[in-house]
PDB file of N, CA and C in Angstrom:
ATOM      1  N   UNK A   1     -44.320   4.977   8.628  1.00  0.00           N
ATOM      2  CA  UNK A   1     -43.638   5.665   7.554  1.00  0.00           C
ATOM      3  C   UNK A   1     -42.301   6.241   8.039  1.00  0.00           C
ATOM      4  N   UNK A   2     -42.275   7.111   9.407  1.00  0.00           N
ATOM      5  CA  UNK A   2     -41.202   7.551   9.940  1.00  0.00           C
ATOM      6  C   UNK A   2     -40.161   6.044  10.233  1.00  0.00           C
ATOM      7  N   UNK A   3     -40.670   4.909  10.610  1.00  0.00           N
ATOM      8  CA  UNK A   3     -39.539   4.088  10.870  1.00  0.00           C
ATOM      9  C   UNK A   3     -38.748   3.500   9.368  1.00  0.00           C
ATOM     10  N   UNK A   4     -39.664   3.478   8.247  1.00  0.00           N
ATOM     11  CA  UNK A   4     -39.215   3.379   6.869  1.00  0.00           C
ATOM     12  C   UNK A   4     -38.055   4.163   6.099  1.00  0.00           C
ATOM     13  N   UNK A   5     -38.610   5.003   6.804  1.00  0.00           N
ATOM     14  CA  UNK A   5     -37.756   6.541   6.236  1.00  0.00           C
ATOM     15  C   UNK A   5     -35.888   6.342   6.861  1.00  0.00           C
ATOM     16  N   UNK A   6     -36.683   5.967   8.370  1.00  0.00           N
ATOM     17  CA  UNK A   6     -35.335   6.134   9.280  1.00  0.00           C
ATOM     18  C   UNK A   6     -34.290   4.581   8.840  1.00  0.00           C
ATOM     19  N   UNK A   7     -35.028   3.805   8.702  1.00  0.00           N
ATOM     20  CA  UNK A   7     -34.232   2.418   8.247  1.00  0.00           C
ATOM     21  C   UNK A   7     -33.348   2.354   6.361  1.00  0.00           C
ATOM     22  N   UNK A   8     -34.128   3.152   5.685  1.00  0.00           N
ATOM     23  CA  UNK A   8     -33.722   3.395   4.677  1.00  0.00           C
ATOM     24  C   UNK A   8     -32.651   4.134   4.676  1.00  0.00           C
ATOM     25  N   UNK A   9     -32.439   5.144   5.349  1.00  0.00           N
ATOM     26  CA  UNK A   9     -31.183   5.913   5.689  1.00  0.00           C
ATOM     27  C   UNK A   9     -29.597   5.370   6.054  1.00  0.00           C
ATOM     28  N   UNK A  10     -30.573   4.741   7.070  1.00  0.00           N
ATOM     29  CA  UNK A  10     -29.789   3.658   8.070  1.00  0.00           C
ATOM     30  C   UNK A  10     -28.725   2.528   7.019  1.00  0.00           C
ATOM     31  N   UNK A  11     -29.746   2.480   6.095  1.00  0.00           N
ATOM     32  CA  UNK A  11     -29.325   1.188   4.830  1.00  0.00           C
ATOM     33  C   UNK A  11     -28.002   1.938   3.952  1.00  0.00           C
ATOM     34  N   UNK A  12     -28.079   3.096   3.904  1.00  0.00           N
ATOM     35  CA  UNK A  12     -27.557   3.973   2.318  1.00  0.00           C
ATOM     36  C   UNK A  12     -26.598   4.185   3.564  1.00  0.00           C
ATOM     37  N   UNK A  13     -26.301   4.862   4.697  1.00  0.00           N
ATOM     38  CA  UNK A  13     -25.416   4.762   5.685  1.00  0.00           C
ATOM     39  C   UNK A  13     -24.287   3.794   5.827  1.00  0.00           C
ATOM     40  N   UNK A  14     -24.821   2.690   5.868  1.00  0.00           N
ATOM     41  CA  UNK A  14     -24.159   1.401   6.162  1.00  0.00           C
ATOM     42  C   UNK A  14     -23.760   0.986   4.505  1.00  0.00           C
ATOM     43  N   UNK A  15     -24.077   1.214   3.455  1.00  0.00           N
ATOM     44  CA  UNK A  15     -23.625   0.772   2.121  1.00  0.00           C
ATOM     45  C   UNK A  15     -22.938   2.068   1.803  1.00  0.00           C
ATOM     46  N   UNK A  16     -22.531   3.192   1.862  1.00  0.00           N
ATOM     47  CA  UNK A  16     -22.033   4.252   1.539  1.00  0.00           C
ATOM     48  C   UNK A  16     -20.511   3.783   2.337  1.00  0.00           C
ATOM     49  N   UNK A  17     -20.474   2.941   3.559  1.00  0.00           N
ATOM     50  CA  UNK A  17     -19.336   2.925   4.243  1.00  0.00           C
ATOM     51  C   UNK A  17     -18.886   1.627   3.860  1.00  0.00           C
ATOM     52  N   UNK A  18     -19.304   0.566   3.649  1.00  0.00           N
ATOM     53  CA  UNK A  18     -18.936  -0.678   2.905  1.00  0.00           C
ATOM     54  C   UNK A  18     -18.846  -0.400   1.585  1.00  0.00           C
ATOM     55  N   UNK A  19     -18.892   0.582   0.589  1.00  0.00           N
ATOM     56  CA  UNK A  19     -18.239   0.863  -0.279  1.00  0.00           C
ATOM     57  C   UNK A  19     -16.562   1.815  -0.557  1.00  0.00           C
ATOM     58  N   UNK A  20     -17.113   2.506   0.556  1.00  0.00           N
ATOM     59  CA  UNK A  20     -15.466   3.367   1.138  1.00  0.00           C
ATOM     60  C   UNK A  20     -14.412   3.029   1.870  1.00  0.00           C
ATOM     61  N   UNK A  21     -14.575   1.611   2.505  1.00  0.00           N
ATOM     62  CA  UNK A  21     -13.682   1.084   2.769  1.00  0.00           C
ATOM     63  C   UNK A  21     -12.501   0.530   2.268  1.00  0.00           C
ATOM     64  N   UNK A  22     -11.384   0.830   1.941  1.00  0.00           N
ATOM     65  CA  UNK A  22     -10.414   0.312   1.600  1.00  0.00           C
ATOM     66  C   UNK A  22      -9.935  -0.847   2.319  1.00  0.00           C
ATOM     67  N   UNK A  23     -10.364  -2.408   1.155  1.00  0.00           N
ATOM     68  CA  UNK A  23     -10.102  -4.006   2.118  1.00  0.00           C
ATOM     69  C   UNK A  23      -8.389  -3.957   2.203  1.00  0.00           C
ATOM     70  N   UNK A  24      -7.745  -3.130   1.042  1.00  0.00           N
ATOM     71  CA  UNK A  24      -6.595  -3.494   0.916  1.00  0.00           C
ATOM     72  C   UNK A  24      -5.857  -3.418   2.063  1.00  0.00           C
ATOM     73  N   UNK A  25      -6.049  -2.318   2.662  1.00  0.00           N
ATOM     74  CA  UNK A  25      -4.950  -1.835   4.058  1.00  0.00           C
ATOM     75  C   UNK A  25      -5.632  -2.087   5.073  1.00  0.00           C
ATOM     76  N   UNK A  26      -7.368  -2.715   5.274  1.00  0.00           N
ATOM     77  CA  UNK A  26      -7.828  -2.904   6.345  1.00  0.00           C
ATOM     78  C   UNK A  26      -7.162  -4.381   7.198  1.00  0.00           C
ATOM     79  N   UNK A  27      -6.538  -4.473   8.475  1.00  0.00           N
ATOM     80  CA  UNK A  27      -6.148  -5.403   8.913  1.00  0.00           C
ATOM     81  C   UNK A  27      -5.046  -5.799   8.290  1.00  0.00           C
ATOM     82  N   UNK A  28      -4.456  -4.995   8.368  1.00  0.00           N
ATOM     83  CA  UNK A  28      -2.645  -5.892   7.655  1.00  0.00           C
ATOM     84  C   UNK A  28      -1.653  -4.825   8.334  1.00  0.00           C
ATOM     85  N   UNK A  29      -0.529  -5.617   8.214  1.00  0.00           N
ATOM     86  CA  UNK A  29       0.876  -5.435   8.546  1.00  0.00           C
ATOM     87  C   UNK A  29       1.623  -4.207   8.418  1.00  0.00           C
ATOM     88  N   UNK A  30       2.153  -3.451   8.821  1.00  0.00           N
ATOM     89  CA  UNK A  30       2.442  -2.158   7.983  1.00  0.00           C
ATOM     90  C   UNK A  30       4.055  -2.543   8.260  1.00  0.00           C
ATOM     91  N   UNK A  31       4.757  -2.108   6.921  1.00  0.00           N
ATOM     92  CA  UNK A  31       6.231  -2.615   6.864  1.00  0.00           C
ATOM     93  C   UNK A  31       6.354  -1.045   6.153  1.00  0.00           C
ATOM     94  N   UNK A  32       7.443  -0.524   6.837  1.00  0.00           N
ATOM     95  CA  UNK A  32       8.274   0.745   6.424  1.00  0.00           C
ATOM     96  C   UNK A  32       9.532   0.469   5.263  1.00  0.00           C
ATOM     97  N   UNK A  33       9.482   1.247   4.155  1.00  0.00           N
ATOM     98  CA  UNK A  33      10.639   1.350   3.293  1.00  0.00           C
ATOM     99  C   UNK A  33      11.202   2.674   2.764  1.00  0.00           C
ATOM    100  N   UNK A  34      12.076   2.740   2.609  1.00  0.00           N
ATOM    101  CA  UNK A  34      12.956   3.761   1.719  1.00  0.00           C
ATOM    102  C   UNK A  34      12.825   3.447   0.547  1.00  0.00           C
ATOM    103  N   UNK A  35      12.646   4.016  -0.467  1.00  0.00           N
ATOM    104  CA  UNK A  35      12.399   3.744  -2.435  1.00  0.00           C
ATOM    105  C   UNK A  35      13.960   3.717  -2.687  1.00  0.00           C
ATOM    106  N   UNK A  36      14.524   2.396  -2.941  1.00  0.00           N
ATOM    107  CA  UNK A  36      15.568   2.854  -3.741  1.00  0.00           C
ATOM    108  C   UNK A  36      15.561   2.799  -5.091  1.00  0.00           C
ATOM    109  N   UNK A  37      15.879   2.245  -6.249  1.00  0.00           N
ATOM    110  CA  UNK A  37      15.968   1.485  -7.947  1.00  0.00           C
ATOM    111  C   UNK A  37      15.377   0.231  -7.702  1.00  0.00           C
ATOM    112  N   UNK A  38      14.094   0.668  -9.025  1.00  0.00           N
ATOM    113  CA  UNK A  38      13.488  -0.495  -9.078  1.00  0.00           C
ATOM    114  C   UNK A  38      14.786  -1.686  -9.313  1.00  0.00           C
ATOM    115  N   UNK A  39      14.039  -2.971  -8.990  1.00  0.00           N
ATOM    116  CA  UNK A  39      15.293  -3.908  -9.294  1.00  0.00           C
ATOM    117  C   UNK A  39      14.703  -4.627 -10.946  1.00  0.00           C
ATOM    118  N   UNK A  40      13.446  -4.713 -10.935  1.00  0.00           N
ATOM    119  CA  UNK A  40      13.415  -5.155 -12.670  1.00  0.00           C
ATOM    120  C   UNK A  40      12.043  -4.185 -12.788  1.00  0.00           C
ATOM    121  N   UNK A  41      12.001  -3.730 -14.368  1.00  0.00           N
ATOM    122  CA  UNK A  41      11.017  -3.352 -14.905  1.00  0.00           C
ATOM    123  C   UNK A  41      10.413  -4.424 -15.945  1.00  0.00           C
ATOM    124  N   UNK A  42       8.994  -4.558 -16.032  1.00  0.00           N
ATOM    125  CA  UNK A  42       8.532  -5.701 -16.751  1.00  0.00           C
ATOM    126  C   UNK A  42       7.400  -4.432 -18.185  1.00  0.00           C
ATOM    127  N   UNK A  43       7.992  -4.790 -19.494  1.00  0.00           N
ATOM    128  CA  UNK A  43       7.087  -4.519 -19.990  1.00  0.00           C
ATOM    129  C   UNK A  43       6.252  -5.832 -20.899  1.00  0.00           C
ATOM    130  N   UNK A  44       5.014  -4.532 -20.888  1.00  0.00           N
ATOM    131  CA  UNK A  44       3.952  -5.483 -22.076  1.00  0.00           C
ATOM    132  C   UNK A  44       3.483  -4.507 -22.795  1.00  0.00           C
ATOM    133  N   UNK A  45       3.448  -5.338 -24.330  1.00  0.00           N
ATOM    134  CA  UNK A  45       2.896  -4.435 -25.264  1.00  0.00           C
ATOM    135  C   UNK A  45       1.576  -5.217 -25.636  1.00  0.00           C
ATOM    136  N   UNK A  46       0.199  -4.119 -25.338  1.00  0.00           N
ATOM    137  CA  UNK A  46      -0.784  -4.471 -25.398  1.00  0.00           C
ATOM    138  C   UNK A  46      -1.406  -4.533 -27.098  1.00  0.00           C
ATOM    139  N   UNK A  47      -2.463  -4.955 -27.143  1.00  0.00           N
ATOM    140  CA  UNK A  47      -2.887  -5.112 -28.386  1.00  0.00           C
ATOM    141  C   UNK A  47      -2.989  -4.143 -29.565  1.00  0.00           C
ATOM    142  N   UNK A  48      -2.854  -2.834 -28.700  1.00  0.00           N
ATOM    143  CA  UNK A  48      -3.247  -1.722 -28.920  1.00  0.00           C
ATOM    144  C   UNK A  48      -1.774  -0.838 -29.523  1.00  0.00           C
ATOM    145  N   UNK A  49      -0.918  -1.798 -29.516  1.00  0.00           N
ATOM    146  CA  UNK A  49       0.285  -1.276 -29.186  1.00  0.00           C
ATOM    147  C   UNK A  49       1.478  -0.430 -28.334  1.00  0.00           C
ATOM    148  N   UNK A  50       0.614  -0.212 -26.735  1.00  0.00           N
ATOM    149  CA  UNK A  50       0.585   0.681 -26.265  1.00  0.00           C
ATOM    150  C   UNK A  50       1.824  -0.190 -25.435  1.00  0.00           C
ATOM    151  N   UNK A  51       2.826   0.197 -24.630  1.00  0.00           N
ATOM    152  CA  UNK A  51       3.910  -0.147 -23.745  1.00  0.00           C
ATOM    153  C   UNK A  51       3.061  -0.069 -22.256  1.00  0.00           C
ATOM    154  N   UNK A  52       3.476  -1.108 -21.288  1.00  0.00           N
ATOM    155  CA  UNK A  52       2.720  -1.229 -19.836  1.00  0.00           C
ATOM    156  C   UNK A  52       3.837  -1.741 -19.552  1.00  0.00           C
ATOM    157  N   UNK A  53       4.111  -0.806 -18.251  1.00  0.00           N
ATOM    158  CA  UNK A  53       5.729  -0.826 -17.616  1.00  0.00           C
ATOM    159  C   UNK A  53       4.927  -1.331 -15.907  1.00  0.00           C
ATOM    160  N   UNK A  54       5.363  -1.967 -15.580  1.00  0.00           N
ATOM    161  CA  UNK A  54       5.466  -2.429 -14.381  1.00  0.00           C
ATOM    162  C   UNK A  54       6.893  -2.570 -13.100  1.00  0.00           C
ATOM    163  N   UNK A  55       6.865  -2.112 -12.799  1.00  0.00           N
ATOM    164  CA  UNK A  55       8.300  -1.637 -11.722  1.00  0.00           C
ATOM    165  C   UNK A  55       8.173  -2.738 -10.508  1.00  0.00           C
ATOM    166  N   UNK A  56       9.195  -3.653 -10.350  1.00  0.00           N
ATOM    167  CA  UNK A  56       9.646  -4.101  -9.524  1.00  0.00           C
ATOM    168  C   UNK A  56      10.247  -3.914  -8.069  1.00  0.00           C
ATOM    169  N   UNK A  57       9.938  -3.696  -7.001  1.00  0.00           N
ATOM    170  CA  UNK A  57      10.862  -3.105  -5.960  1.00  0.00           C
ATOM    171  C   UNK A  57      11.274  -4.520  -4.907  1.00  0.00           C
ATOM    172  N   UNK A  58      12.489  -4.939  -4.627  1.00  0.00           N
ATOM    173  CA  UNK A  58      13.218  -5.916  -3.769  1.00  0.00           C
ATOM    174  C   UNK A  58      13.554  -4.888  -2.386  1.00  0.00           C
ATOM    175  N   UNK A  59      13.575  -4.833  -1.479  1.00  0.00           N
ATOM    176  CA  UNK A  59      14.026  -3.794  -0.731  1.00  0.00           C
ATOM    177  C   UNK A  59      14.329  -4.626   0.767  1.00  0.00           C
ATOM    178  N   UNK A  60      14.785  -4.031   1.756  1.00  0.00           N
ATOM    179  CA  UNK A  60      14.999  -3.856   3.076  1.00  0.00           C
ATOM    180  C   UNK A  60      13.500  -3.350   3.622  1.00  0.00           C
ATOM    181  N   UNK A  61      12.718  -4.091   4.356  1.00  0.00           N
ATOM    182  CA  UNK A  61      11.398  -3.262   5.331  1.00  0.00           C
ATOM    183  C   UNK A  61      11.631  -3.476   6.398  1.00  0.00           C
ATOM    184  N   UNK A  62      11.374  -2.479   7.432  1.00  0.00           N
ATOM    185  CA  UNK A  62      11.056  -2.279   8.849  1.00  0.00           C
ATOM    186  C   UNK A  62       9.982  -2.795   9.256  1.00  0.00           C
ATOM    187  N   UNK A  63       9.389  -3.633  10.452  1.00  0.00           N
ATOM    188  CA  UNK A  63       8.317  -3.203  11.387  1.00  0.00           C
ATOM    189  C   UNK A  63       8.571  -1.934  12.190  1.00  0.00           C
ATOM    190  N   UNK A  64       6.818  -1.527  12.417  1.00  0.00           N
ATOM    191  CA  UNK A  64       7.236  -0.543  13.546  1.00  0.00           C
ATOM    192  C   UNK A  64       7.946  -0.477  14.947  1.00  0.00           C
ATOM    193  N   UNK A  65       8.473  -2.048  15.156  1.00  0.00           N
ATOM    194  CA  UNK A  65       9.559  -2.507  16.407  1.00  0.00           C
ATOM    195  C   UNK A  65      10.661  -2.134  15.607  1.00  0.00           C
ATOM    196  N   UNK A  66      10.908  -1.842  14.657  1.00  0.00           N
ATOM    197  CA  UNK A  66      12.546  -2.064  13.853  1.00  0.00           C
ATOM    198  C   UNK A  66      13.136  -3.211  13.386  1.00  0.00           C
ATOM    199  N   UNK A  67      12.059  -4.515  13.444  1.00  0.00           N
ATOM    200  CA  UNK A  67      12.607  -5.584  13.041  1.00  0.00           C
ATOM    201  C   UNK A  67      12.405  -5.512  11.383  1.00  0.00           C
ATOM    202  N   UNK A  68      14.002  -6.186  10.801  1.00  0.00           N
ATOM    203  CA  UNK A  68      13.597  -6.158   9.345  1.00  0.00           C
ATOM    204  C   UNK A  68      13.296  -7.382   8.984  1.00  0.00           C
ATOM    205  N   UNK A  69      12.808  -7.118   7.422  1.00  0.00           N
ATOM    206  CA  UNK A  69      12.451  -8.166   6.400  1.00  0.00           C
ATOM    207  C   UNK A  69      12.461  -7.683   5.101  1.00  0.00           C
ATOM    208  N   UNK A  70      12.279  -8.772   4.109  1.00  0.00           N
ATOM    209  CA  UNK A  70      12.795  -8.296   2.958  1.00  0.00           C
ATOM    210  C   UNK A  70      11.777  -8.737   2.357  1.00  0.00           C
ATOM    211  N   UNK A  71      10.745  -7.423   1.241  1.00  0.00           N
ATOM    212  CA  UNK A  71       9.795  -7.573   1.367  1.00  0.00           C
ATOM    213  C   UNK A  71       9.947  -6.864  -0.526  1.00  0.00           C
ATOM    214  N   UNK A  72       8.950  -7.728  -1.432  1.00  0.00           N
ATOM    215  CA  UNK A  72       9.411  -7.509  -3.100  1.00  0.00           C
ATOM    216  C   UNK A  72       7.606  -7.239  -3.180  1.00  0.00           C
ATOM    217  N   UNK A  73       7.738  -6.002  -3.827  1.00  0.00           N
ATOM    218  CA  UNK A  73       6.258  -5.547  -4.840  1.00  0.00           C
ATOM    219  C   UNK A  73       5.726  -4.919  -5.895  1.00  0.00           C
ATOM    220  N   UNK A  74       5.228  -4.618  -6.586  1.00  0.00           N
ATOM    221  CA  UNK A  74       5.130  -3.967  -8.169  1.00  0.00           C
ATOM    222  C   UNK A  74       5.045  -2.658  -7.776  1.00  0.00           C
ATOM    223  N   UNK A  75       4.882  -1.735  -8.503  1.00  0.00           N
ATOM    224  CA  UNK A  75       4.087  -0.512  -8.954  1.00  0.00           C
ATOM    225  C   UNK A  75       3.842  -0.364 -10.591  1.00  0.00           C
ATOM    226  N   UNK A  76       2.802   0.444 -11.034  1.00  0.00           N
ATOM    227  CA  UNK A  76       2.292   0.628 -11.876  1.00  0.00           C
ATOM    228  C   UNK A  76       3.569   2.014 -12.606  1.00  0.00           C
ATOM    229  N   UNK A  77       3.966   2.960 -11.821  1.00  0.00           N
ATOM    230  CA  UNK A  77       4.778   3.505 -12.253  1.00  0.00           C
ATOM    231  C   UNK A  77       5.783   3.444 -11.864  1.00  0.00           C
ATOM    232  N   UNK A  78       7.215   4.664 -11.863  1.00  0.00           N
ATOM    233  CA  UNK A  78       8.521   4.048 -11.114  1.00  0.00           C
ATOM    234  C   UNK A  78       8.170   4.955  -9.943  1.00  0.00           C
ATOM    235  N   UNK A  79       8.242   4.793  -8.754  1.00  0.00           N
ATOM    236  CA  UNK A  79       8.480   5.479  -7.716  1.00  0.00           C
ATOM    237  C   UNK A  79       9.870   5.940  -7.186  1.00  0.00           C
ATOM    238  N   UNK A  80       9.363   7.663  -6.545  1.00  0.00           N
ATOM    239  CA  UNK A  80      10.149   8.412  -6.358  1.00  0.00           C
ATOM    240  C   UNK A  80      11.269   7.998  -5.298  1.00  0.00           C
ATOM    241  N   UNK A  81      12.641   7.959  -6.109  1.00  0.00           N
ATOM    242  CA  UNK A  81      13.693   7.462  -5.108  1.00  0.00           C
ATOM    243  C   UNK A  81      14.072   8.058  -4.037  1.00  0.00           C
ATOM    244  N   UNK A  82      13.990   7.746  -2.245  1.00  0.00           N
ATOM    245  CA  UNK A  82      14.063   8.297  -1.380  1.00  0.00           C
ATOM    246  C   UNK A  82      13.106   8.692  -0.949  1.00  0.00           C
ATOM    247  N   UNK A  83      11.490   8.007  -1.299  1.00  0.00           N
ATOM    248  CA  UNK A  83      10.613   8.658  -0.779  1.00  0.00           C
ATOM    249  C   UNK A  83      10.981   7.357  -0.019  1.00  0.00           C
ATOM    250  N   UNK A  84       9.514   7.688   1.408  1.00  0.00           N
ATOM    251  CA  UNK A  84       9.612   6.908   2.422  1.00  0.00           C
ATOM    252  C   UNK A  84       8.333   6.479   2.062  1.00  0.00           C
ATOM    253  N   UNK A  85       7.503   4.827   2.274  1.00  0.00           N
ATOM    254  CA  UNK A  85       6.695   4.203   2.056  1.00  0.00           C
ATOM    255  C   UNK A  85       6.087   3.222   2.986  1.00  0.00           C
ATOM    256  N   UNK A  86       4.853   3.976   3.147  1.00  0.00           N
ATOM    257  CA  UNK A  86       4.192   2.625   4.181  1.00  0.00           C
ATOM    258  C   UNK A  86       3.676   1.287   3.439  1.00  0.00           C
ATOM    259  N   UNK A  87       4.239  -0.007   3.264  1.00  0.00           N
ATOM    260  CA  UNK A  87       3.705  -1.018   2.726  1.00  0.00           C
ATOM    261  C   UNK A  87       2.733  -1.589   3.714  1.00  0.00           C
ATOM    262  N   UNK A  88       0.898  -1.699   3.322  1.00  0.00           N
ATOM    263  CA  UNK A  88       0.755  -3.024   3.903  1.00  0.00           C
ATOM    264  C   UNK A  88       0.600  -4.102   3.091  1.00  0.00           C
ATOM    265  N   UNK A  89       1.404  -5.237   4.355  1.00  0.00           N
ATOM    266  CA  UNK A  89       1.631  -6.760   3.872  1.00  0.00           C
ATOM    267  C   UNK A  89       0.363  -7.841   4.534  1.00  0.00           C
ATOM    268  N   UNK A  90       0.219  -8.471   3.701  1.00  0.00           N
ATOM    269  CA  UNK A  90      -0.857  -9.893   4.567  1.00  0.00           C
ATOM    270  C   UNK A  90       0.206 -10.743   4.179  1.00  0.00           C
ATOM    271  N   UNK A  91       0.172 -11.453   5.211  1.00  0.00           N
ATOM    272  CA  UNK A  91       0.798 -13.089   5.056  1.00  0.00           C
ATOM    273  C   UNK A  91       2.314 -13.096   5.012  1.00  0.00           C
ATOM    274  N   UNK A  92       2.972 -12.079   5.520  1.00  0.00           N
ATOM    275  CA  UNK A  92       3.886 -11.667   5.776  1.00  0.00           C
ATOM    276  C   UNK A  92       5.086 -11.494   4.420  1.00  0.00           C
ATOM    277  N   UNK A  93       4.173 -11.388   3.437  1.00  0.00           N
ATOM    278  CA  UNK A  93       5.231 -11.456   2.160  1.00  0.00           C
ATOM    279  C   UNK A  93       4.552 -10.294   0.639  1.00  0.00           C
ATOM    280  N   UNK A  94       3.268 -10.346   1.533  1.00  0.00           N
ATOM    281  CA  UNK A  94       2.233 -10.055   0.036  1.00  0.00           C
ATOM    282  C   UNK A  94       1.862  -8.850   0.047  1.00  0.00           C
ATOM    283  N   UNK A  95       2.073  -7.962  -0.382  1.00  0.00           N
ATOM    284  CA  UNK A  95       1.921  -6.029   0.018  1.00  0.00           C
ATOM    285  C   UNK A  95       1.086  -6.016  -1.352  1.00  0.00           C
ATOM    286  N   UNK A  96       0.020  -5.867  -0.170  1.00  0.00           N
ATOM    287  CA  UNK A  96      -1.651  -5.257  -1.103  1.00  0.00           C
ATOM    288  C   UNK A  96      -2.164  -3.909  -1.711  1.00  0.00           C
ATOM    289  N   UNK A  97      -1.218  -2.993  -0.719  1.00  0.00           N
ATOM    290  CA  UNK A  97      -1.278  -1.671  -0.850  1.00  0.00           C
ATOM    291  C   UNK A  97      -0.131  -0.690  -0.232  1.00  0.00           C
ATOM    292  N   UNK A  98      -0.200   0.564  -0.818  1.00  0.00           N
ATOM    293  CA  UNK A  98       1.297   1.667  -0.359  1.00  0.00           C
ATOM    294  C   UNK A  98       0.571   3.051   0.209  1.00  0.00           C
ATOM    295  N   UNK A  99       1.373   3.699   0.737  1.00  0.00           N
ATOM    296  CA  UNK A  99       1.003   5.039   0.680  1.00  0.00           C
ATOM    297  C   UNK A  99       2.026   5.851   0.872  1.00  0.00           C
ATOM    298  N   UNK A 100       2.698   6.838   0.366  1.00  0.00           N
ATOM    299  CA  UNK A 100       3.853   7.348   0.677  1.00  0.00           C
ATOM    300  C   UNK A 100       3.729   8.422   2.216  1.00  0.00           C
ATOM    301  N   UNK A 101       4.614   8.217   2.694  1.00  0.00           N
ATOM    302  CA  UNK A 101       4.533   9.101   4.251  1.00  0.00           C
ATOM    303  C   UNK A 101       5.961   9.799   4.357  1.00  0.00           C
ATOM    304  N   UNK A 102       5.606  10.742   5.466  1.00  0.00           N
ATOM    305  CA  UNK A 102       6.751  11.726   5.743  1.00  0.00           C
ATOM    306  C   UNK A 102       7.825  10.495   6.971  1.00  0.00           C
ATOM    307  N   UNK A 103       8.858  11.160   7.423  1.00  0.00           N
ATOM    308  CA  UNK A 103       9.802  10.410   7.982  1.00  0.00           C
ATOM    309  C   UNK A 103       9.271  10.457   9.344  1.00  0.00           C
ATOM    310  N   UNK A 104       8.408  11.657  10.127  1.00  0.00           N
ATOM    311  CA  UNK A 104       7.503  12.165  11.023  1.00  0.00           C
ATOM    312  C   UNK A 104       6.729  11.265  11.287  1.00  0.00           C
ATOM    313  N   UNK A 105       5.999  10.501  10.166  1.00  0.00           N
ATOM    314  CA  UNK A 105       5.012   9.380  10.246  1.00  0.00           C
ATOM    315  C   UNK A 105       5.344   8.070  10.470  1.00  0.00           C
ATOM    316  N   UNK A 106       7.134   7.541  10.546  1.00  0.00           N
ATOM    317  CA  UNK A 106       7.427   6.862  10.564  1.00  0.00           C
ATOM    318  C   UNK A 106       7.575   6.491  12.626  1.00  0.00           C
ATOM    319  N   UNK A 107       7.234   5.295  12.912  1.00  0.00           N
ATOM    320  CA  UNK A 107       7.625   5.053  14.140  1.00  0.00           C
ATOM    321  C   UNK A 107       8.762   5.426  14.584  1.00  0.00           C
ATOM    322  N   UNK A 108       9.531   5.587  15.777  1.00  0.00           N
ATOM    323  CA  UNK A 108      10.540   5.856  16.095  1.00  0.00           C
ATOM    324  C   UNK A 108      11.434   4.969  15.694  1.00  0.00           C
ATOM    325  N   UNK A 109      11.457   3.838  16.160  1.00  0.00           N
ATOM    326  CA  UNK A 109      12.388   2.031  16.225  1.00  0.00           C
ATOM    327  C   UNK A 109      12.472   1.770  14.646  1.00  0.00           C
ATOM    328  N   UNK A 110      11.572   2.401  13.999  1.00  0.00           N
ATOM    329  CA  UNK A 110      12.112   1.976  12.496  1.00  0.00           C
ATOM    330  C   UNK A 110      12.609   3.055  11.692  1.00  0.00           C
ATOM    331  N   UNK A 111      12.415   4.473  12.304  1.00  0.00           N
ATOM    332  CA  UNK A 111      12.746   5.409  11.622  1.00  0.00           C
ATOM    333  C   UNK A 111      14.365   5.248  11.739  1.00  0.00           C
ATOM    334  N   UNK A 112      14.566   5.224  12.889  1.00  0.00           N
ATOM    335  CA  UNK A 112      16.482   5.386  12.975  1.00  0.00           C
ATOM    336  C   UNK A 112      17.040   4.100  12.548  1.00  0.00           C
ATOM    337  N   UNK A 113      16.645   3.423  11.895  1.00  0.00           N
ATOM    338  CA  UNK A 113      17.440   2.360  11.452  1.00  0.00           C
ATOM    339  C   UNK A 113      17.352   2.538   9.689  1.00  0.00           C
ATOM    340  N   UNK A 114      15.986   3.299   9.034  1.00  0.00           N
ATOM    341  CA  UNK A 114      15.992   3.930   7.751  1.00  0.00           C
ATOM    342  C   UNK A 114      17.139   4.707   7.240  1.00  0.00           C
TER     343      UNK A 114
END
């Protein structure tokens, strides 16, 4: 009964953390940006009549060596101009996920070239 108890735990343990994992940023690229103007906004008007704005960003990205690339992704709203942004990319083009960061958080080699 005690090894039932202990394996069941063991189970809700291991599925509590394969649910909290975020796949988006696990194992990918992290490319540094500055927010400047979106470059296109895309709307859609849903059935409902409701407006769905989608924001475009074309930009300049850093690696954390300072090497650039030029790296294009949506947002759901417009993001704040001059914030600083960690993109991660898979496949060296495809940014799955963001998180906004301080300039502190930024590597050295890519911060001074921001």
């Amino acid at each position: 009964m005690k090894k039932l108890i202990i394996a069941a735990f063991a189970l809700v343990i291991v599925a509590f953390g394969l649910v909290n994992i975020d796949w988006n940023r696990l194992g990918k690229e992290a490319l540094y940006v500055q927010v400047g103007a979106a470059t296109n906004v895309e709307e859609t008007t849903l059935e409902s009549g409701d407006v769905v704005r989608r924001y475009e960003y074309t930009m300049p990205a850093l690696t954390k060596d300072g090497d650039p690339q030029t790296v294009t992704f949506t947002a759901a709203k417009e993001l704040r101009s001059g914030a600083y942004l960690k993109l991660y990319v898979k496949d060296q083009d495809v940014v799955t996920s963001y998180d906004e960061v301080t300039g502190a958080d930024i590597p050295k080699a890519a911060r001074e070239q921001l």
